[in-house]
Protein backbone atom coordinates (compact mmCIF):
# COMPACT_ATOMS: atom_id res chain seq x y z
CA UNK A 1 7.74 10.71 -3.17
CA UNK A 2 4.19 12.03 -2.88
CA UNK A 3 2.66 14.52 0.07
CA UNK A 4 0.40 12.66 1.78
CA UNK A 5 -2.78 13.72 4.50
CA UNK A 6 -3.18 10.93 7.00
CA UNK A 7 -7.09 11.38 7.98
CA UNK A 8 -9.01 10.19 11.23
CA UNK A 9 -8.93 6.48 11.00
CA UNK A 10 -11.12 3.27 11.97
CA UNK A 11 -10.20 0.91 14.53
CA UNK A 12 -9.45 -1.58 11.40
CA UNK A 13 -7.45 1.40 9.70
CA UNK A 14 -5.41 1.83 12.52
CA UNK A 15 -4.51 -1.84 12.78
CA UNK A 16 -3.66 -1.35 9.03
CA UNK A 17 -1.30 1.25 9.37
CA UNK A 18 0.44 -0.72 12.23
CA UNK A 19 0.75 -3.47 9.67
CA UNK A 20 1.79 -1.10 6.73
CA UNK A 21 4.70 0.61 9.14
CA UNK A 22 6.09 -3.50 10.01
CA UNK A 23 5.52 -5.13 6.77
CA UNK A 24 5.25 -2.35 3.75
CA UNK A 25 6.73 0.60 4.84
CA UNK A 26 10.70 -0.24 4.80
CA UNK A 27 9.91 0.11 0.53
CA UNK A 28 6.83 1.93 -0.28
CA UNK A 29 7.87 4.60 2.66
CA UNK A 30 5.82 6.16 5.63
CA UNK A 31 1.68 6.32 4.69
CA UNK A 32 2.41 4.87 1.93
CA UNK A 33 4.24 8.02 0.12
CA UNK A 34 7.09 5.92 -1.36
CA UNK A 35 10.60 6.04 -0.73
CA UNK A 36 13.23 7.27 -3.34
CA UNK A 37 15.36 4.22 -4.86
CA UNK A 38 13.06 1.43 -2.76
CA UNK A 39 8.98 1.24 -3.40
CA UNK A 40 6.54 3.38 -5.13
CA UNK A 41 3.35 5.57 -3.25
CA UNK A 42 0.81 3.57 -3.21
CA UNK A 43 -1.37 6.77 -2.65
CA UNK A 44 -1.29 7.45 -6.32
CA UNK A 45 -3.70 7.45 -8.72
CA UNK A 46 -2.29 4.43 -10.66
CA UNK A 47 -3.18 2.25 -7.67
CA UNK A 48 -7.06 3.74 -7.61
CA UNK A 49 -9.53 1.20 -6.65
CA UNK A 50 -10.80 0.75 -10.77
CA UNK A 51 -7.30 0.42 -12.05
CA UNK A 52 -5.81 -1.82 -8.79
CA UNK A 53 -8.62 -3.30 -7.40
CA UNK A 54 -8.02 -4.96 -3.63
CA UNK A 55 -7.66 -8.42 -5.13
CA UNK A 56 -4.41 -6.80 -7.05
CA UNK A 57 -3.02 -5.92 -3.01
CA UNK A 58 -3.63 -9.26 -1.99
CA UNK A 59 -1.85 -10.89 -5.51
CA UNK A 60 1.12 -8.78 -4.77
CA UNK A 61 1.38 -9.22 -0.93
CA UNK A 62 1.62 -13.08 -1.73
CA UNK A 63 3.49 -13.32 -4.93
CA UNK A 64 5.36 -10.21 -5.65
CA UNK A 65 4.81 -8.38 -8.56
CA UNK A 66 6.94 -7.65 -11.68
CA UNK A 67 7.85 -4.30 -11.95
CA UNK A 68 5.36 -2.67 -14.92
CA UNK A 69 4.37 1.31 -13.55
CA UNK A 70 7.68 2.50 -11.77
CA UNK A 71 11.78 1.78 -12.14
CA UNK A 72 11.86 0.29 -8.34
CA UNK A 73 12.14 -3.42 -9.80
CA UNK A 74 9.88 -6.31 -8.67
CA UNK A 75 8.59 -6.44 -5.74
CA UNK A 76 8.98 -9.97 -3.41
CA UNK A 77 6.22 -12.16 -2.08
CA UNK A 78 6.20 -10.84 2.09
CA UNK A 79 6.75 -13.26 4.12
CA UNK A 80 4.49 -14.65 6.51
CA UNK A 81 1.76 -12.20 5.60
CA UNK A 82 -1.98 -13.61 5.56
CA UNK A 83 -5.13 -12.68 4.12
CA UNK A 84 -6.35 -11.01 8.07
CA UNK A 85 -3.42 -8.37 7.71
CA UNK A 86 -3.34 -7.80 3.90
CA UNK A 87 -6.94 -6.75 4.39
CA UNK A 88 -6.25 -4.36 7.20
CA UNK A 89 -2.98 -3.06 4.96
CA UNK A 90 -5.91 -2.34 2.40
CA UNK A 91 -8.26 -0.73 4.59
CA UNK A 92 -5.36 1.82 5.56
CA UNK A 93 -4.19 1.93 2.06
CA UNK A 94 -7.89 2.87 0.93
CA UNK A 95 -8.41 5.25 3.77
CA UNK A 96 -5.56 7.14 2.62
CA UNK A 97 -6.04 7.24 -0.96
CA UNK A 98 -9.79 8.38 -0.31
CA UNK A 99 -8.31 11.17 2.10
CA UNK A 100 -6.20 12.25 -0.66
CA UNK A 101 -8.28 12.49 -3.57
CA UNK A 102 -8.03 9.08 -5.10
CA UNK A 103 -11.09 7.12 -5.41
């Protein structure tokens, strides 16, 4: 849904994007652009680090989320995610915003 630059990334942001691609990717697409009728990008200024702080990744990783910015629907808890992987999801996640203009 969104154009996205992938950057040079960490060690940490690496192991991120392997976790994004198993665990995040089937909905909110490939770098976290999105995919059309499934997840929104998540390298979009709605999801900048002062409106979606990390703690909000973390809530929605374990919970789910009701749908309130896009038309996608909620979003499920992920299964058999822990705290080690949502942080390097984030890292990735906040690598790539940063990359793209989002702070």
């Amino acid at each position: 849904l969104v154009e996205v630059k992938v950057p040079p990334l960490s060690a940490l942001e690496q192991a991120g994007e392997g976790a994004f691609a198993t665990r995040c990717a089937s909905c909110h697409g490939d770098n976290a652009a999105g995919r059309d009728g499934s997840g929104p990008p998540l390298v979009h200024v709605i999801y900048e680090p002062n409106h979606h702080g990390d703690a909000a990744f973390f809530l929605a990783a374990r919970n789910g989320v009701r749908q309130h910015h896009w038309s996608f629907g909620d979003m499920p808890p992920v299964e058999g995610i822990d705290d080690a992987e949502i942080e390097r999801i984030v890292a990735y996640v906040r690598r790539l915003q940063q990359a793209n203009g989002i702070f």
